[in-house]
PDB file of N, CA and C in Angstrom:
ATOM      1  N   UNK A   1       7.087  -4.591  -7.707  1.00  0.00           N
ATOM      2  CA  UNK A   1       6.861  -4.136  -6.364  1.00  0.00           C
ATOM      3  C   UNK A   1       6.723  -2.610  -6.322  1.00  0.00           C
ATOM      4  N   UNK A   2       7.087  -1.904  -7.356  1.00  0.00           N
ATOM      5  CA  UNK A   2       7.481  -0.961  -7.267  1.00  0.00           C
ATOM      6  C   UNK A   2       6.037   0.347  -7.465  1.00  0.00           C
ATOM      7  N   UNK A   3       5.500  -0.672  -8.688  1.00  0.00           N
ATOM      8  CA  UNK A   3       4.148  -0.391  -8.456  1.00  0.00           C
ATOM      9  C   UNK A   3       3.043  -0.458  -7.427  1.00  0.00           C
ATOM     10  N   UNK A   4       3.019  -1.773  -6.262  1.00  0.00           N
ATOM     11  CA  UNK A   4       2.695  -2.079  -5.265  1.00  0.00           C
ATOM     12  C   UNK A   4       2.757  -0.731  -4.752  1.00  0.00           C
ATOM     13  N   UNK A   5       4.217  -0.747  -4.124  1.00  0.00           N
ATOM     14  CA  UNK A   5       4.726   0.794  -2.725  1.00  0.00           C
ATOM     15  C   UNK A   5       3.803   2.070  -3.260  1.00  0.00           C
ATOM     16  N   UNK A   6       3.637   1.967  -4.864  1.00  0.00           N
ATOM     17  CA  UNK A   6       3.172   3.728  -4.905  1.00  0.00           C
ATOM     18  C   UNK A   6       1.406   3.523  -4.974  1.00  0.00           C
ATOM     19  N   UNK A   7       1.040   2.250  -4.956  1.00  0.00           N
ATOM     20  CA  UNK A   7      -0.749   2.248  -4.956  1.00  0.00           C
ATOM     21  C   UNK A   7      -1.126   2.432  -3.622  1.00  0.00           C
ATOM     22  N   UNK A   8       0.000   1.776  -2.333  1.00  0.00           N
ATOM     23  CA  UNK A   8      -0.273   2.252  -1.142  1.00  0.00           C
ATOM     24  C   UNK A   8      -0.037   3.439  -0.567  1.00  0.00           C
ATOM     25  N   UNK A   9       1.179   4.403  -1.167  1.00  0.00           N
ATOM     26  CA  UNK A   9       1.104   5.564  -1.095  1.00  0.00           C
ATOM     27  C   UNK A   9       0.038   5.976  -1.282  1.00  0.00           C
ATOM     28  N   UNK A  10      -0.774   6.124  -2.096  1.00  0.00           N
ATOM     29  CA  UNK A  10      -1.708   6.977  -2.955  1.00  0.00           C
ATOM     30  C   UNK A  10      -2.889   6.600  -1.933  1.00  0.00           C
ATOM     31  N   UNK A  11      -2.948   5.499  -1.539  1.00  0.00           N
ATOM     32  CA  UNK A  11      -3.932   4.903  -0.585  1.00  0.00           C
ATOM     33  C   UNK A  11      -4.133   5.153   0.906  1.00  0.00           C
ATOM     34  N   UNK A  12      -2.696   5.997   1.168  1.00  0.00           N
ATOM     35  CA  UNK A  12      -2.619   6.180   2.652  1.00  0.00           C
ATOM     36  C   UNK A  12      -2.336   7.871   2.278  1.00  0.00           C
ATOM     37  N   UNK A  13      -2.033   8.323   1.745  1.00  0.00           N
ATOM     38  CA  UNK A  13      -2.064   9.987   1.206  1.00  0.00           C
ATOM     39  C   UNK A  13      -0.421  10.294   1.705  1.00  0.00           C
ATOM     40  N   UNK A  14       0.287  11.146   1.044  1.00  0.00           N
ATOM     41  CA  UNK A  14       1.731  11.604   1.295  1.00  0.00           C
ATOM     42  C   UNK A  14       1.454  11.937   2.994  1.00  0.00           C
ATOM     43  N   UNK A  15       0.439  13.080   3.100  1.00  0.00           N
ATOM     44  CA  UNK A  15       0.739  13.945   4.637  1.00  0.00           C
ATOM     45  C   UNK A  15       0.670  12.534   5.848  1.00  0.00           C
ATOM     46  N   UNK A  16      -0.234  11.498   5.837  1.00  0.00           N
ATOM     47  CA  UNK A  16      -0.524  10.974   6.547  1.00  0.00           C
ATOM     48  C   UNK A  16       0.905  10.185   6.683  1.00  0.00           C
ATOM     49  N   UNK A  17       1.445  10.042   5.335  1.00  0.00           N
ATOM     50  CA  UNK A  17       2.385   8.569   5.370  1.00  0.00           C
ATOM     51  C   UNK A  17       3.413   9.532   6.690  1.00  0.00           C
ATOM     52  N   UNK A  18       3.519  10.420   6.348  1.00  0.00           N
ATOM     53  CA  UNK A  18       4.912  11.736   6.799  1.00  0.00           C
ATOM     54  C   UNK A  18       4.399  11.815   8.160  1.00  0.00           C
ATOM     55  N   UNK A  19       3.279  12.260   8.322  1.00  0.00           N
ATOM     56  CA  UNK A  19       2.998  12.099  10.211  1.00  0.00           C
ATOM     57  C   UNK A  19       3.352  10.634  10.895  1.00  0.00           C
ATOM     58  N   UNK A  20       2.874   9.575  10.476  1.00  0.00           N
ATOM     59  CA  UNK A  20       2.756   8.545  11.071  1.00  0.00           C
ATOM     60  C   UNK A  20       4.396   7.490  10.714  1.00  0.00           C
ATOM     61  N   UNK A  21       5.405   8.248   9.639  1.00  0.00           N
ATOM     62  CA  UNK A  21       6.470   7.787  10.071  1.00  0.00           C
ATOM     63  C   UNK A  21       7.492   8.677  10.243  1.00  0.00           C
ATOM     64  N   UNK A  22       9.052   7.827   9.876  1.00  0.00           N
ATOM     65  CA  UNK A  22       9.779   8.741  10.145  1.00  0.00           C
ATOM     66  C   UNK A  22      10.767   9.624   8.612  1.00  0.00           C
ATOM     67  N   UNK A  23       9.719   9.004   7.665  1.00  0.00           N
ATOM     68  CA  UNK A  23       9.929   9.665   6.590  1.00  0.00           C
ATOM     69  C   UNK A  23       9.507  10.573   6.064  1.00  0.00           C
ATOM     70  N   UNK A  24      10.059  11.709   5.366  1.00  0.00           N
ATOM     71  CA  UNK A  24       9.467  13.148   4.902  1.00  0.00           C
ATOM     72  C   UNK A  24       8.719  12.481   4.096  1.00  0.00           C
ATOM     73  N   UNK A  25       7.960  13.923   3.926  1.00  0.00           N
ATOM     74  CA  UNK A  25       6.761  14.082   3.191  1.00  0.00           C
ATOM     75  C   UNK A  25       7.393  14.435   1.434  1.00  0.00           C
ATOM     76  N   UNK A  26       8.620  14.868   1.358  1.00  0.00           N
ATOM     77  CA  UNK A  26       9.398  15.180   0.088  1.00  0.00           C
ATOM     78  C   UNK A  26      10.195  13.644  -0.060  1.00  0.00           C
ATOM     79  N   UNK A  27      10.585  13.051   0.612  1.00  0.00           N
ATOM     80  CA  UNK A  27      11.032  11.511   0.261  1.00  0.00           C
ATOM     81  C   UNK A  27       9.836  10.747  -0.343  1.00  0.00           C
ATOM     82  N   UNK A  28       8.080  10.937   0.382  1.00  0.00           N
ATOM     83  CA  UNK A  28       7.268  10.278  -0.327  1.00  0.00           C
ATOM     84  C   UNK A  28       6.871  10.514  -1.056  1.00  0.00           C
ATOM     85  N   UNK A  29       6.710  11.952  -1.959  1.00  0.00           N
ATOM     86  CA  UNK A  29       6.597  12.219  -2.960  1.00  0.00           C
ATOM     87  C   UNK A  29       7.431  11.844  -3.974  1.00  0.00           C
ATOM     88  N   UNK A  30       8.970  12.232  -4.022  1.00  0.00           N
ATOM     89  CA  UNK A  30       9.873  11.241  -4.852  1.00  0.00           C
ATOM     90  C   UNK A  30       9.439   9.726  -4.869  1.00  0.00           C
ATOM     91  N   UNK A  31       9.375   9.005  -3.648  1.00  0.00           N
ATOM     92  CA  UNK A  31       9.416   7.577  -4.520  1.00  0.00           C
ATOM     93  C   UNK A  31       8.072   7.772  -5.134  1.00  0.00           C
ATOM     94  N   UNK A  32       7.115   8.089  -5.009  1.00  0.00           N
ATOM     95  CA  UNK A  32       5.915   8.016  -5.441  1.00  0.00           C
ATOM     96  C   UNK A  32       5.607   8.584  -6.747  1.00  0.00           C
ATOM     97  N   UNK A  33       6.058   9.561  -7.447  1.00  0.00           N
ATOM     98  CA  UNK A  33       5.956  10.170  -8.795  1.00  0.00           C
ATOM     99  C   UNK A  33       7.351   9.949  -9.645  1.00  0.00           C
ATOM    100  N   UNK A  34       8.408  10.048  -8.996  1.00  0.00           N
ATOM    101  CA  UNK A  34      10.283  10.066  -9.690  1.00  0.00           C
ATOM    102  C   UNK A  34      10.171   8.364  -9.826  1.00  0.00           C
ATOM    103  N   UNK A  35       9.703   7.559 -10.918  1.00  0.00           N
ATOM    104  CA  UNK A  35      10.199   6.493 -11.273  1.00  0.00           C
ATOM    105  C   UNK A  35      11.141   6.064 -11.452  1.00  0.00           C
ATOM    106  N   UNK A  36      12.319   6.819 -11.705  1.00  0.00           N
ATOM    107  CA  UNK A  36      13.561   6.914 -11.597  1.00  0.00           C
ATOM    108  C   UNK A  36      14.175   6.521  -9.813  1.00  0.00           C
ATOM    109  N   UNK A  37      13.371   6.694  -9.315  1.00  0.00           N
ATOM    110  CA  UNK A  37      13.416   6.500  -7.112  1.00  0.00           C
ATOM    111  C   UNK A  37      14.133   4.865  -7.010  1.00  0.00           C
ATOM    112  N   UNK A  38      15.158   4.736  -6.197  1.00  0.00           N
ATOM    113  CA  UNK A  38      15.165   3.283  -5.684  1.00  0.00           C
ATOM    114  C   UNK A  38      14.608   3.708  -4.522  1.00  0.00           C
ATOM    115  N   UNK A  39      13.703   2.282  -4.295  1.00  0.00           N
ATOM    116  CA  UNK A  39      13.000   2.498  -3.155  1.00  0.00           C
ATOM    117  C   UNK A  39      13.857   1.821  -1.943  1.00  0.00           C
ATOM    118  N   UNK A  40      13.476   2.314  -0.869  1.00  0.00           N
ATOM    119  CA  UNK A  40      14.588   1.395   0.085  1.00  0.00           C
ATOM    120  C   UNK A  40      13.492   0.664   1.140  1.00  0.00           C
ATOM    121  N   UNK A  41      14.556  -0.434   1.994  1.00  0.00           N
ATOM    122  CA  UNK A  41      13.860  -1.083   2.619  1.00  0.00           C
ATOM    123  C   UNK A  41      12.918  -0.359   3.738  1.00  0.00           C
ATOM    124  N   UNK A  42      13.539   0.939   4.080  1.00  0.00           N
ATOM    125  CA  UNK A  42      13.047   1.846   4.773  1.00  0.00           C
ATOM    126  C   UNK A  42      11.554   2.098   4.805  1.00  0.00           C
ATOM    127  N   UNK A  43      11.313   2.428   3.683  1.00  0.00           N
ATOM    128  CA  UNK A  43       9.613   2.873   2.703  1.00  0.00           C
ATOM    129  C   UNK A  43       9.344   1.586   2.970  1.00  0.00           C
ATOM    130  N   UNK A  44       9.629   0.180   2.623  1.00  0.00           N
ATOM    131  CA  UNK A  44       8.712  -0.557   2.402  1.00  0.00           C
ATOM    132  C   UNK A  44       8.299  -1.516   3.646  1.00  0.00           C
ATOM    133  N   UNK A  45       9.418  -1.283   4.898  1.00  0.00           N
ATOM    134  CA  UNK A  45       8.985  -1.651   6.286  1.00  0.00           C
ATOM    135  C   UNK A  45       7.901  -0.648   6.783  1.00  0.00           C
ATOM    136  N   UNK A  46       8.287   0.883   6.417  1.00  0.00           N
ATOM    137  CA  UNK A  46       6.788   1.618   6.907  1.00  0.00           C
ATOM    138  C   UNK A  46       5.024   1.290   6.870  1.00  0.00           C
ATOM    139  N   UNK A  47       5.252   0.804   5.026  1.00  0.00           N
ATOM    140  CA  UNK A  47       4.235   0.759   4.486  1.00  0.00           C
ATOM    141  C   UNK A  47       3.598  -0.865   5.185  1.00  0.00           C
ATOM    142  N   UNK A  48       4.886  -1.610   5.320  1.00  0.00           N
ATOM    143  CA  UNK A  48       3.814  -2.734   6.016  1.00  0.00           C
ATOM    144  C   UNK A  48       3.964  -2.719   7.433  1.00  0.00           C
ATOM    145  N   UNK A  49       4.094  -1.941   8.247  1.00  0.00           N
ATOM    146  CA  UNK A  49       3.975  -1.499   9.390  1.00  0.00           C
ATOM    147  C   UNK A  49       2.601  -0.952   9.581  1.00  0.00           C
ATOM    148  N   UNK A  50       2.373  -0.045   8.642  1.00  0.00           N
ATOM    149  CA  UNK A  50       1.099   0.498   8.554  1.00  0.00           C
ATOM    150  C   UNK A  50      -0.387  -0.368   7.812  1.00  0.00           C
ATOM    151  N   UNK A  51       0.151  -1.450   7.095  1.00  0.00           N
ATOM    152  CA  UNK A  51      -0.374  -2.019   6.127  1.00  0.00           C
ATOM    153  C   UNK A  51      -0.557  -3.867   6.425  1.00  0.00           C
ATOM    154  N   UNK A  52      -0.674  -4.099   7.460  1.00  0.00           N
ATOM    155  CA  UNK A  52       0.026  -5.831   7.786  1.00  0.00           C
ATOM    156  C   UNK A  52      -0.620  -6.801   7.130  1.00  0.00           C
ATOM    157  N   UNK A  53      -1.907  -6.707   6.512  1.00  0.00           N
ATOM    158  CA  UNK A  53      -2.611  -7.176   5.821  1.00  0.00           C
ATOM    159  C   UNK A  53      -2.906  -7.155   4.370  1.00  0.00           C
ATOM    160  N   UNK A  54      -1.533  -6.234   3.855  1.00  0.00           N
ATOM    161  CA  UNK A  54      -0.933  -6.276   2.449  1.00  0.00           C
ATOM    162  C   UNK A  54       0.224  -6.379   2.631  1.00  0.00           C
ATOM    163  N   UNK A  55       1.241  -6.988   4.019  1.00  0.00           N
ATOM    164  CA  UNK A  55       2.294  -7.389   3.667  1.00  0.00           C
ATOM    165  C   UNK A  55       2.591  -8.407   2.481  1.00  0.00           C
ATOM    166  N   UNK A  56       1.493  -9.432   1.966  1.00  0.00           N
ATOM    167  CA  UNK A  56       2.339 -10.415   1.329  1.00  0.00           C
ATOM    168  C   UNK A  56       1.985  -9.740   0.078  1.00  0.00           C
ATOM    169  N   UNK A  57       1.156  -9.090  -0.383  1.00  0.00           N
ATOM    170  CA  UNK A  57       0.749  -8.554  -1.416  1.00  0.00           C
ATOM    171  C   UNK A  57       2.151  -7.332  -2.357  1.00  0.00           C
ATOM    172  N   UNK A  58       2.360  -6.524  -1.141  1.00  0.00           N
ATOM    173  CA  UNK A  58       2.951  -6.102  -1.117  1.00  0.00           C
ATOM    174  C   UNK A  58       4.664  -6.076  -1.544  1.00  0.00           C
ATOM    175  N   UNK A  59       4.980  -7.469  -0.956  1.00  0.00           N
ATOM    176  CA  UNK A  59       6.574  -7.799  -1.359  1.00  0.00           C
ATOM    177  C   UNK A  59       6.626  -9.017  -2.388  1.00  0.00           C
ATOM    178  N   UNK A  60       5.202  -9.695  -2.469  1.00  0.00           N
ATOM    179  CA  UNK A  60       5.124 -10.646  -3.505  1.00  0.00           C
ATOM    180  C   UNK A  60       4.178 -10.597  -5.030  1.00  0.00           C
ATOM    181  N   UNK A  61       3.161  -9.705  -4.646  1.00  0.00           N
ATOM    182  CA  UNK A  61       1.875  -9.371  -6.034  1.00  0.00           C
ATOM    183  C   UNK A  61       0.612 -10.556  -5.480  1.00  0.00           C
ATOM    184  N   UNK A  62       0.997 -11.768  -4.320  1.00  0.00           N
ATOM    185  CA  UNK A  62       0.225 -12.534  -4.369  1.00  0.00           C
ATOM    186  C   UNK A  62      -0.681 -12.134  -2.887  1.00  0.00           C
ATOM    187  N   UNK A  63      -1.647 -12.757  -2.913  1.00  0.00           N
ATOM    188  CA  UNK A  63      -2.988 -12.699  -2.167  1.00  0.00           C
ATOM    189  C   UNK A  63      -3.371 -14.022  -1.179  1.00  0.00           C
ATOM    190  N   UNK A  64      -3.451 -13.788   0.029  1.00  0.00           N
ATOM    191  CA  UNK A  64      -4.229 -15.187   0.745  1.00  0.00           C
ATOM    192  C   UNK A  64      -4.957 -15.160   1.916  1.00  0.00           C
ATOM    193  N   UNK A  65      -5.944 -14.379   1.094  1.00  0.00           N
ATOM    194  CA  UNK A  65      -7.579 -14.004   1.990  1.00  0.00           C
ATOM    195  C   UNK A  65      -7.640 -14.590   3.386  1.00  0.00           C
ATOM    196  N   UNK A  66      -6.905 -16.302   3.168  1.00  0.00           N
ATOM    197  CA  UNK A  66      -7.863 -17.138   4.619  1.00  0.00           C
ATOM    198  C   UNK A  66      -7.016 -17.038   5.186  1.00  0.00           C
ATOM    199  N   UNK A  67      -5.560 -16.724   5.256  1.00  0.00           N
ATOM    200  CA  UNK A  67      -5.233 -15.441   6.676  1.00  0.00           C
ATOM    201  C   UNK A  67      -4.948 -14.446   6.557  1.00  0.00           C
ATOM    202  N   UNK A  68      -5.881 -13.592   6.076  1.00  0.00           N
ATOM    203  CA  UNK A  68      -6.195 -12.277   6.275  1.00  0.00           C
ATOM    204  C   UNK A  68      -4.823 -11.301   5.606  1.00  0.00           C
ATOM    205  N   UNK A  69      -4.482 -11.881   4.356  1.00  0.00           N
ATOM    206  CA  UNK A  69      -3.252 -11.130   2.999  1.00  0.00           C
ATOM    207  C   UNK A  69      -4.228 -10.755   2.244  1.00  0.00           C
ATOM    208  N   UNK A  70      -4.547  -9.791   1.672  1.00  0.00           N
ATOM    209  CA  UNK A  70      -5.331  -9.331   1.005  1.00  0.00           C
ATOM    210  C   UNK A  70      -4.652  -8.275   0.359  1.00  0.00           C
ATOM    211  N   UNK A  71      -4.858  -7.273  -1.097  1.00  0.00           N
ATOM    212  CA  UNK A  71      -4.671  -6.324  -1.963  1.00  0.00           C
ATOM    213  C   UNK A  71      -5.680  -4.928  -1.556  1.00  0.00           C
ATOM    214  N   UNK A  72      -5.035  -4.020  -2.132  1.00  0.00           N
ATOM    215  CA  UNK A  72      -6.270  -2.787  -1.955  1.00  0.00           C
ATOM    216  C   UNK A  72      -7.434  -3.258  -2.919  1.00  0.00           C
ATOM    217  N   UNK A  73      -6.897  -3.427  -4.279  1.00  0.00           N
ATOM    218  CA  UNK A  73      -7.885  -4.025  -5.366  1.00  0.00           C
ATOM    219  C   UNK A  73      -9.341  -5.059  -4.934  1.00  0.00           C
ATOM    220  N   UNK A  74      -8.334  -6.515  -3.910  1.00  0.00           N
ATOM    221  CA  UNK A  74      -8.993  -7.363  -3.462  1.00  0.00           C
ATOM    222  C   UNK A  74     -10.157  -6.986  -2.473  1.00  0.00           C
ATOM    223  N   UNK A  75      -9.500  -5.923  -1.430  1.00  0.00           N
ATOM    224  CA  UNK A  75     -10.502  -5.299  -0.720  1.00  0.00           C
ATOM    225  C   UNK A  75     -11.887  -4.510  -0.923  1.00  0.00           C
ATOM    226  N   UNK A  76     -11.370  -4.014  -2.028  1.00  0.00           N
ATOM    227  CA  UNK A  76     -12.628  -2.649  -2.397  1.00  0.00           C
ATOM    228  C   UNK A  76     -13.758  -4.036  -3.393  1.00  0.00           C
ATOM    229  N   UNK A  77     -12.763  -4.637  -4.387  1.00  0.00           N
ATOM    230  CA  UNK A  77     -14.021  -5.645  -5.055  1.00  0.00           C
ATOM    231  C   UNK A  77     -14.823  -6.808  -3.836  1.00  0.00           C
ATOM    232  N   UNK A  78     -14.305  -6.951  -2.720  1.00  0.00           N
ATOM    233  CA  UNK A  78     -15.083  -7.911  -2.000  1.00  0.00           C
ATOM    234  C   UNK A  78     -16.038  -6.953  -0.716  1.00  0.00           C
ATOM    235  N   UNK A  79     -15.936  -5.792  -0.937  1.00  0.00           N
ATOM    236  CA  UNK A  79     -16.539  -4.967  -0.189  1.00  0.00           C
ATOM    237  C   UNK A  79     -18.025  -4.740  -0.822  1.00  0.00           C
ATOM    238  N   UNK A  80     -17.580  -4.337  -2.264  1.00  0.00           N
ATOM    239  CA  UNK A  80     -18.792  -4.225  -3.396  1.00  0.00           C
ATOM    240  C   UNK A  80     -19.853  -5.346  -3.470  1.00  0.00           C
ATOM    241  N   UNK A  81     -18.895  -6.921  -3.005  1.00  0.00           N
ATOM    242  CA  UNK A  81     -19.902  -7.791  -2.956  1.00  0.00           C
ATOM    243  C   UNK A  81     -20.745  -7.904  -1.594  1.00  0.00           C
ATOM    244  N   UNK A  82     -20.346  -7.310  -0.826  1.00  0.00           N
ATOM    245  CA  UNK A  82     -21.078  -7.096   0.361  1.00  0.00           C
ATOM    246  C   UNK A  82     -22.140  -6.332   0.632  1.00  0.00           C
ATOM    247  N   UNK A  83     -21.995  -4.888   0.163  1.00  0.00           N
ATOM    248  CA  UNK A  83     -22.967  -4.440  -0.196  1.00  0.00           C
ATOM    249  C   UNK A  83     -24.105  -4.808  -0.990  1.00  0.00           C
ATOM    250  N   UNK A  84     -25.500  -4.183  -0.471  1.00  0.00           N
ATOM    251  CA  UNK A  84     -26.774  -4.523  -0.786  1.00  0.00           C
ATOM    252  C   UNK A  84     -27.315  -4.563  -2.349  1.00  0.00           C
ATOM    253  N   UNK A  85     -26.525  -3.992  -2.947  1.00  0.00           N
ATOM    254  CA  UNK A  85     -27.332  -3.187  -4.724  1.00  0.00           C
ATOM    255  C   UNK A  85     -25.902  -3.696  -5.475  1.00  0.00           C
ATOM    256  N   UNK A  86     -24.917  -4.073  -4.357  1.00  0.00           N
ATOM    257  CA  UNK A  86     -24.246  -4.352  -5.543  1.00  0.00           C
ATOM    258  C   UNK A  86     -24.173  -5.232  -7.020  1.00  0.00           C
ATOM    259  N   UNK A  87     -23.430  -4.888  -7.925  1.00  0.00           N
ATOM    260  CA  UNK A  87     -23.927  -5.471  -9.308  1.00  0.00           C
ATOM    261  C   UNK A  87     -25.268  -5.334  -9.747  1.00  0.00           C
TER     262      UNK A  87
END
């Protein structure tokens, strides 16, 4: 999971995560680079607050498109298939 919390960090950017909650911008940098970080439930209610459509992804690794659980990974490769030239 732990990997999960820091791909959505990276995905939502430190400044943004820090405006839009009630966590510093120096707390998201620690969990996000200090692997050594326990993450708390705190960070990971934000992230699916902000994120509701990688909640299950998120607390489980698993995916279920047909109601709308999806990955960042899952997203960007089914976007590519949408596009015109893709492949």
């Amino acid at each position: 999971m732990d990997e999960r919390i820091r791909t959505l960090i990276d995905k939502a950017g430190i400044d943004m995560l820090a405006k839009k909650t009630e966590i510093t911008s120096t707390r998201w940098r620690t969990v996000r680079y200090d692997n050594r970080t326990r993450i708390s439930t705190n960070e990971v209610q934000e992230l699916v607050s902000m994120f509701p459509n990688y909640a299950l992804w998120l607390t489980t690794g698993n995916i279920a498109p047909t109601i709308g659980q999806t990955s960042p990974s899952y997203d960007e490769a089914n976007e590519k298939l949408i596009e015109p030239n893709a492949g």
